[in-house]
N, C-alpha and C. Protein backbone atom coordinates (compact mmCIF):
# COMPACT_ATOMS: atom_id res chain seq x y z
N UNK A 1 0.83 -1.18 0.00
CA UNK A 1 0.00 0.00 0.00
C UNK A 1 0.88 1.24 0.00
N UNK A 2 0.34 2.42 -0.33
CA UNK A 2 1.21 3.70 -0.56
C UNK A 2 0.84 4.84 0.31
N UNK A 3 -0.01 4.19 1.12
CA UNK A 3 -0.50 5.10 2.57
C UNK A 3 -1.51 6.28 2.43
N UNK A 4 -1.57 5.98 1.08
CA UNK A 4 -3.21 7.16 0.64
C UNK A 4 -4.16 6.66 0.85
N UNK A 5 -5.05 5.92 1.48
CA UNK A 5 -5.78 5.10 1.48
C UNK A 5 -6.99 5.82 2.75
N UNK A 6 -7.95 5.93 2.68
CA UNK A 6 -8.62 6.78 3.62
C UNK A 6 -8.80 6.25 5.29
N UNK A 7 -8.92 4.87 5.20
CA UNK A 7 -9.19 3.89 6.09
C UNK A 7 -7.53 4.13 6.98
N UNK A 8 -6.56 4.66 6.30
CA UNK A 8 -5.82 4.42 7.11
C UNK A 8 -5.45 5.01 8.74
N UNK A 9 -6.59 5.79 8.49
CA UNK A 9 -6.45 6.33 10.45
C UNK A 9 -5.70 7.61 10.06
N UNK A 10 -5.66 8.91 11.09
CA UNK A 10 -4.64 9.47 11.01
C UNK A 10 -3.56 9.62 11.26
N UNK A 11 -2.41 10.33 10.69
CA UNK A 11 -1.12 10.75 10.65
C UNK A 11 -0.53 10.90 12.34
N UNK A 12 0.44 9.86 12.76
CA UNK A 12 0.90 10.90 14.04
C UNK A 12 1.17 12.17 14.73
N UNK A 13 1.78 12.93 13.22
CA UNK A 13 2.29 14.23 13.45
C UNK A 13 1.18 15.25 12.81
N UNK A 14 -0.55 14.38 12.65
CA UNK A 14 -1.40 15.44 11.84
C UNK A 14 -2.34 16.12 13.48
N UNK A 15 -1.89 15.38 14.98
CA UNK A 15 -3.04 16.03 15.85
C UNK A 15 -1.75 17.52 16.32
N UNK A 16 -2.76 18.35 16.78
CA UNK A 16 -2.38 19.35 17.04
C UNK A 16 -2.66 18.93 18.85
N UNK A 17 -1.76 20.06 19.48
CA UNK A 17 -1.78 20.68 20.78
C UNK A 17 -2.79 21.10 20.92
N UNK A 18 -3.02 21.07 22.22
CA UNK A 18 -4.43 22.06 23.06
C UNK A 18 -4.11 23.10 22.36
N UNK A 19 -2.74 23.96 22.74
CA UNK A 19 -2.34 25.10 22.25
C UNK A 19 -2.01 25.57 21.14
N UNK A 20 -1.57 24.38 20.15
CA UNK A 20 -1.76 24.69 19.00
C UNK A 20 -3.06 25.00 18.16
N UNK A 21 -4.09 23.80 18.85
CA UNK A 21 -5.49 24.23 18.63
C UNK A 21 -6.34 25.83 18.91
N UNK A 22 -5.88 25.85 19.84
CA UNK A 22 -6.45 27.42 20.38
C UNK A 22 -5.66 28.44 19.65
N UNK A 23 -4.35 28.28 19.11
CA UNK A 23 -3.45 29.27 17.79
C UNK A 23 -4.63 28.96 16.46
N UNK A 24 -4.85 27.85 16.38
CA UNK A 24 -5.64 28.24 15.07
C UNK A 24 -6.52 28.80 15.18
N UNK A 25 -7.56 28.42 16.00
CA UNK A 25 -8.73 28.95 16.47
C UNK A 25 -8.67 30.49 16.08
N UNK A 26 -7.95 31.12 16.96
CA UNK A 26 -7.54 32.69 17.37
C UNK A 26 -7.19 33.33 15.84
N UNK A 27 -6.33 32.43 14.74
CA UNK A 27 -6.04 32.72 13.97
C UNK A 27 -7.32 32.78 12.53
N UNK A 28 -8.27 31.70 12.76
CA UNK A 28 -9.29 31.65 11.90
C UNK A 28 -10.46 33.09 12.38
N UNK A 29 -10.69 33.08 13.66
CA UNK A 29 -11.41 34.29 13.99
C UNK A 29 -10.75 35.38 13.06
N UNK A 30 -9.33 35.95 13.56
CA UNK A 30 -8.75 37.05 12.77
C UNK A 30 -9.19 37.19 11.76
N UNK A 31 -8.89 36.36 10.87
CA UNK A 31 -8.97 35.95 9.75
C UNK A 31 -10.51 36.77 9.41
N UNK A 32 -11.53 35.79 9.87
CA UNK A 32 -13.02 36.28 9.88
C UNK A 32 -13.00 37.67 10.23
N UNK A 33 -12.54 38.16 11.48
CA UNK A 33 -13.08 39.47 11.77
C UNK A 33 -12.30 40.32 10.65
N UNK A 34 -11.38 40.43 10.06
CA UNK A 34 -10.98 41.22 9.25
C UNK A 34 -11.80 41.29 7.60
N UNK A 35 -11.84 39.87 7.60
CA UNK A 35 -12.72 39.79 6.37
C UNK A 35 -13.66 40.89 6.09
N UNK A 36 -14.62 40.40 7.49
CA UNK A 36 -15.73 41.19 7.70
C UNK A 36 -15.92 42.80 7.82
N UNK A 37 -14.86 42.99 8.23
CA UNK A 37 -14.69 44.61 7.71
C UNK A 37 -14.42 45.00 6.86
N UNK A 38 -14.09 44.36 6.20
CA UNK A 38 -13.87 44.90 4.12
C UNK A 38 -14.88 44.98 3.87
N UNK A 39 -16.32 44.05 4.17
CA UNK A 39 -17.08 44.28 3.09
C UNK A 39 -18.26 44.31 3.72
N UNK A 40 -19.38 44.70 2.82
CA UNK A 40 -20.34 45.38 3.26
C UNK A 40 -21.58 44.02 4.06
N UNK A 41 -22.79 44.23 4.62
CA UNK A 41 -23.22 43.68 5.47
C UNK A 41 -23.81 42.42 4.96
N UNK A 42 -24.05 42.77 3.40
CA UNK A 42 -24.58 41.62 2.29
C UNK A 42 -23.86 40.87 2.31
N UNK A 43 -22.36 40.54 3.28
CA UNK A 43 -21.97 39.60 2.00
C UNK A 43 -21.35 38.63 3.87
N UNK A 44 -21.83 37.26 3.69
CA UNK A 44 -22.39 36.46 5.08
C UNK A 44 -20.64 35.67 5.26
N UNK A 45 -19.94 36.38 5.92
CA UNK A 45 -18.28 35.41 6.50
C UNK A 45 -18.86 34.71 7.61
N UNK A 46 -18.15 33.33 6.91
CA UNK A 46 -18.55 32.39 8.35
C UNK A 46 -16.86 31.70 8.42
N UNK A 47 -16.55 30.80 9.53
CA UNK A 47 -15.36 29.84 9.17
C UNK A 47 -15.39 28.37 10.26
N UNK A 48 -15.17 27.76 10.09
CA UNK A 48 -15.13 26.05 10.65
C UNK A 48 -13.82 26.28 10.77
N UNK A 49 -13.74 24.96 12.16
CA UNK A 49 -12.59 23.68 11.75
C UNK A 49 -13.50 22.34 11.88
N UNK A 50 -12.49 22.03 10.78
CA UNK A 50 -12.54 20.48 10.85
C UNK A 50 -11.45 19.42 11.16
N UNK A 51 -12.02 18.30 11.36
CA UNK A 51 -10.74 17.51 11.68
C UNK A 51 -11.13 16.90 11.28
N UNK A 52 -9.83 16.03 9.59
CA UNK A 52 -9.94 14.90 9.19
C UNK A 52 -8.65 14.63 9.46
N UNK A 53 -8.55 13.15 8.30
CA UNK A 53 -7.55 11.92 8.78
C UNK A 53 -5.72 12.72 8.65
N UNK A 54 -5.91 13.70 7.50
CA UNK A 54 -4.29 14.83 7.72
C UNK A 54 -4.59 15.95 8.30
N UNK A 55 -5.18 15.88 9.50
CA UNK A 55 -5.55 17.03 11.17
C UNK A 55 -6.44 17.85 10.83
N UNK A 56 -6.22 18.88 11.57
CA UNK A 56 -7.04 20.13 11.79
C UNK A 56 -7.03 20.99 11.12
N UNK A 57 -8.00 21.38 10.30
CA UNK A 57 -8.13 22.84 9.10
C UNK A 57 -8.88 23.88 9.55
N UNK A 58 -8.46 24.81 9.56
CA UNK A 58 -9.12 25.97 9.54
C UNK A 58 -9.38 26.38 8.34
N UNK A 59 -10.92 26.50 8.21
CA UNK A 59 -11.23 27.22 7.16
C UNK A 59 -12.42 28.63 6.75
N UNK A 60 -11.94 29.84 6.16
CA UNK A 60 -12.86 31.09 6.20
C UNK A 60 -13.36 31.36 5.18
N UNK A 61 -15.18 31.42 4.99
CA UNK A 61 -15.92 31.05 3.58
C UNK A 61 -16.50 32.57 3.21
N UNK A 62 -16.64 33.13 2.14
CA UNK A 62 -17.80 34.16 1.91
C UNK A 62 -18.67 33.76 1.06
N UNK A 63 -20.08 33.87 1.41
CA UNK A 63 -21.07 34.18 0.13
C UNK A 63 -20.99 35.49 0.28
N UNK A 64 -20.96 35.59 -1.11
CA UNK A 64 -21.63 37.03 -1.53
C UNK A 64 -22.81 37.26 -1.75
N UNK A 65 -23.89 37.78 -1.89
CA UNK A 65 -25.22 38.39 -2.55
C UNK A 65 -25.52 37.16 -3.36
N UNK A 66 -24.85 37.08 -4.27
CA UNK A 66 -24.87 36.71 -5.21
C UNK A 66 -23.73 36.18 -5.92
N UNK A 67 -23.55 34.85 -6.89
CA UNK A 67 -22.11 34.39 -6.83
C UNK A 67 -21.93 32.95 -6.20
N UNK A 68 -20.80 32.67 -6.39
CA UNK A 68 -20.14 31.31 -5.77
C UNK A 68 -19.40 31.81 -4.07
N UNK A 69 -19.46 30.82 -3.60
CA UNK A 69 -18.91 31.01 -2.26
C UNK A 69 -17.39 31.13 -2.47
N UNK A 70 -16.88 32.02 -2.02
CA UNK A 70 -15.47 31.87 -1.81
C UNK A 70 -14.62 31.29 -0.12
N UNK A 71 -13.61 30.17 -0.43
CA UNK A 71 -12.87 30.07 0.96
C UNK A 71 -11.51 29.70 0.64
N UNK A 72 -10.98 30.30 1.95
CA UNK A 72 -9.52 29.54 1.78
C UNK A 72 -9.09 29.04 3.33
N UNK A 73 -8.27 28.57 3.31
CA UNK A 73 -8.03 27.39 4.47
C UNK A 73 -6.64 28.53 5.34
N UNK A 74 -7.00 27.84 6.05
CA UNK A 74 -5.78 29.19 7.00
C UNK A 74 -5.00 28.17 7.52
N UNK A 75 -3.49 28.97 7.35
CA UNK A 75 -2.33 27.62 7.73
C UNK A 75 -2.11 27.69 9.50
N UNK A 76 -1.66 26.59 9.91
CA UNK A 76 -1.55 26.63 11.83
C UNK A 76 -0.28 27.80 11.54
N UNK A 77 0.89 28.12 11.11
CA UNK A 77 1.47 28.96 11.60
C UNK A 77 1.64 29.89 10.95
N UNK A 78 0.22 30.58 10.49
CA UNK A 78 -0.04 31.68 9.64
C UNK A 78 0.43 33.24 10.80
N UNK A 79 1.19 34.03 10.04
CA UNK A 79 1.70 35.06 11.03
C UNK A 79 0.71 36.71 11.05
N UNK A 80 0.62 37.36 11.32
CA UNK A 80 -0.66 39.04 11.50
C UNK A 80 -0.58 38.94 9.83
N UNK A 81 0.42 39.07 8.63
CA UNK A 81 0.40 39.77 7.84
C UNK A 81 -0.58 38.58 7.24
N UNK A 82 -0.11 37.27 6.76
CA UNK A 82 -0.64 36.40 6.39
C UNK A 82 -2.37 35.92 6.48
N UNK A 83 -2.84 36.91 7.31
CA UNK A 83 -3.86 36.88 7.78
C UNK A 83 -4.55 38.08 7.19
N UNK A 84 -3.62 39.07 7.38
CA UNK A 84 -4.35 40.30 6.30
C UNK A 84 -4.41 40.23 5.42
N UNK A 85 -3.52 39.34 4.68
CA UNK A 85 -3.36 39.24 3.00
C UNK A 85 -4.52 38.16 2.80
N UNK A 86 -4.81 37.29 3.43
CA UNK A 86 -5.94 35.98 3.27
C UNK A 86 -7.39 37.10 3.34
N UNK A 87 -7.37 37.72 4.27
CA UNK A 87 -8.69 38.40 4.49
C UNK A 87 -9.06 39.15 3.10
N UNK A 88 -7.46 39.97 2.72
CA UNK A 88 -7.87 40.93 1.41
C UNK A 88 -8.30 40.11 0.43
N UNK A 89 -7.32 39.05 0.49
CA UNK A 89 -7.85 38.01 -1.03
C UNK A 89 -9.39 37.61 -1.01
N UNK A 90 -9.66 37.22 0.03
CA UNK A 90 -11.33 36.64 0.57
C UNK A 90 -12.32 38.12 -0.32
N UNK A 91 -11.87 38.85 0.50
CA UNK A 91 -12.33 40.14 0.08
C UNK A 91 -12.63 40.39 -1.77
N UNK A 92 -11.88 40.73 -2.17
CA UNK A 92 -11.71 40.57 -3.41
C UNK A 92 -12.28 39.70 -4.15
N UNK A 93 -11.89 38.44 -3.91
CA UNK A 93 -12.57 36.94 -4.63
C UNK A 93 -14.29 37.36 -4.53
N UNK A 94 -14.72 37.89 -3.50
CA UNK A 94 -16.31 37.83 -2.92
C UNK A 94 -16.51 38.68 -3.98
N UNK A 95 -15.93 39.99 -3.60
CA UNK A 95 -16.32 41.28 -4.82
C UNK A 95 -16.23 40.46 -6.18
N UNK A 96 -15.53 39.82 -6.90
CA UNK A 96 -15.20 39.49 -7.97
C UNK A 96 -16.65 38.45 -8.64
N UNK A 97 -16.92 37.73 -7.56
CA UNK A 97 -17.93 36.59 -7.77
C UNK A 97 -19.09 37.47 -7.92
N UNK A 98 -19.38 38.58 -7.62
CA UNK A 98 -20.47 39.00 -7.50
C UNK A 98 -20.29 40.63 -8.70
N UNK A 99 -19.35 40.47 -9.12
CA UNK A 99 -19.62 41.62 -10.51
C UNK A 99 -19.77 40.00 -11.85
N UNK A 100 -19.21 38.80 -11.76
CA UNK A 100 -19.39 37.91 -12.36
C UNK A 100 -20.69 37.41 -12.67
N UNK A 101 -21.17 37.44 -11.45
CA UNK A 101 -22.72 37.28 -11.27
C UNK A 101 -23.53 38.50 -12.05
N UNK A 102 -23.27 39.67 -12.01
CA UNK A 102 -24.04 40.83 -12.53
C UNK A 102 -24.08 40.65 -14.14
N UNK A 103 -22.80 40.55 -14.02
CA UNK A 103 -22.37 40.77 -15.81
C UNK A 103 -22.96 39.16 -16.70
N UNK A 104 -23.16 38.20 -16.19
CA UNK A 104 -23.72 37.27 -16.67
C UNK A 104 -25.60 37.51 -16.71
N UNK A 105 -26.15 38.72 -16.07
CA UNK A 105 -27.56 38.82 -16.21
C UNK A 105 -27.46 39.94 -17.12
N UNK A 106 -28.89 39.13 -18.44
CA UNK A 106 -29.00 39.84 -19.67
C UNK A 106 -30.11 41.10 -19.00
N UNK A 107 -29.70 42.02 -19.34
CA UNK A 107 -30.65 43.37 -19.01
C UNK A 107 -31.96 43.28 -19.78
N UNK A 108 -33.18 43.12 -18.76
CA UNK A 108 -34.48 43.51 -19.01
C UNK A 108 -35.31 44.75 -19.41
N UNK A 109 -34.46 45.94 -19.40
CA UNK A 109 -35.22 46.82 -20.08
C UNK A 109 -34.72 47.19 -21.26
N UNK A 110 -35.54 47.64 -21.96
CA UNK A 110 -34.86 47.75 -23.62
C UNK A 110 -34.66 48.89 -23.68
């Protein structure tokens, strides 16, 4: 076997610390609360963790109005800037999905 296999249980080195857990945690909030101040009240930031069989993910989603959901996964030793730059990108991607969305509706008045 080549150890990709789903059944195989997880990784020794995939569980995190109490404290490493509570770094992500702290770090996915950031993440969220900054998001959320870029953009306006329409547009719904949420973020999870999950834990599968290669550990713990943090991850921060936007719908926009309108559009595809945007997310990206936040790394355990993501540092302040890395977190601003994830938030701006979030930011952006949301705005982007949602002029995509506009420009794909054919205009009803003649």
């Amino acid at each position: 076997m080549h150890g990709n296999t789903p059944y195989t249980g997880p990784s020794e080195d995939a569980d995190l610390s109490s404290e490493q857990l509570r770094a992500l945690q702290s770090d996915v909030a950031s993440v969220t609360e900054q998001t959320r101040a870029l953009l306006p009240d329409e547009f719904v930031v949420g973020s999870e963790l999950t834990s599968r069989t290669d550990g713990t993910h943090g991850t921060v989603s936007v719908q926009p109005p309108v559009g595809r959901v945007i997310s990206t996964g936040v790394p355990t030793d993501a540092s302040d800037e890395t977190h601003s730059d994830l938030a701006h990108e979030l930011a952006a991607g949301a705005a982007l999905q949602v002029k995509r969305a506009i420009s794909d509706v054919d205009p009803t008045a003649g």
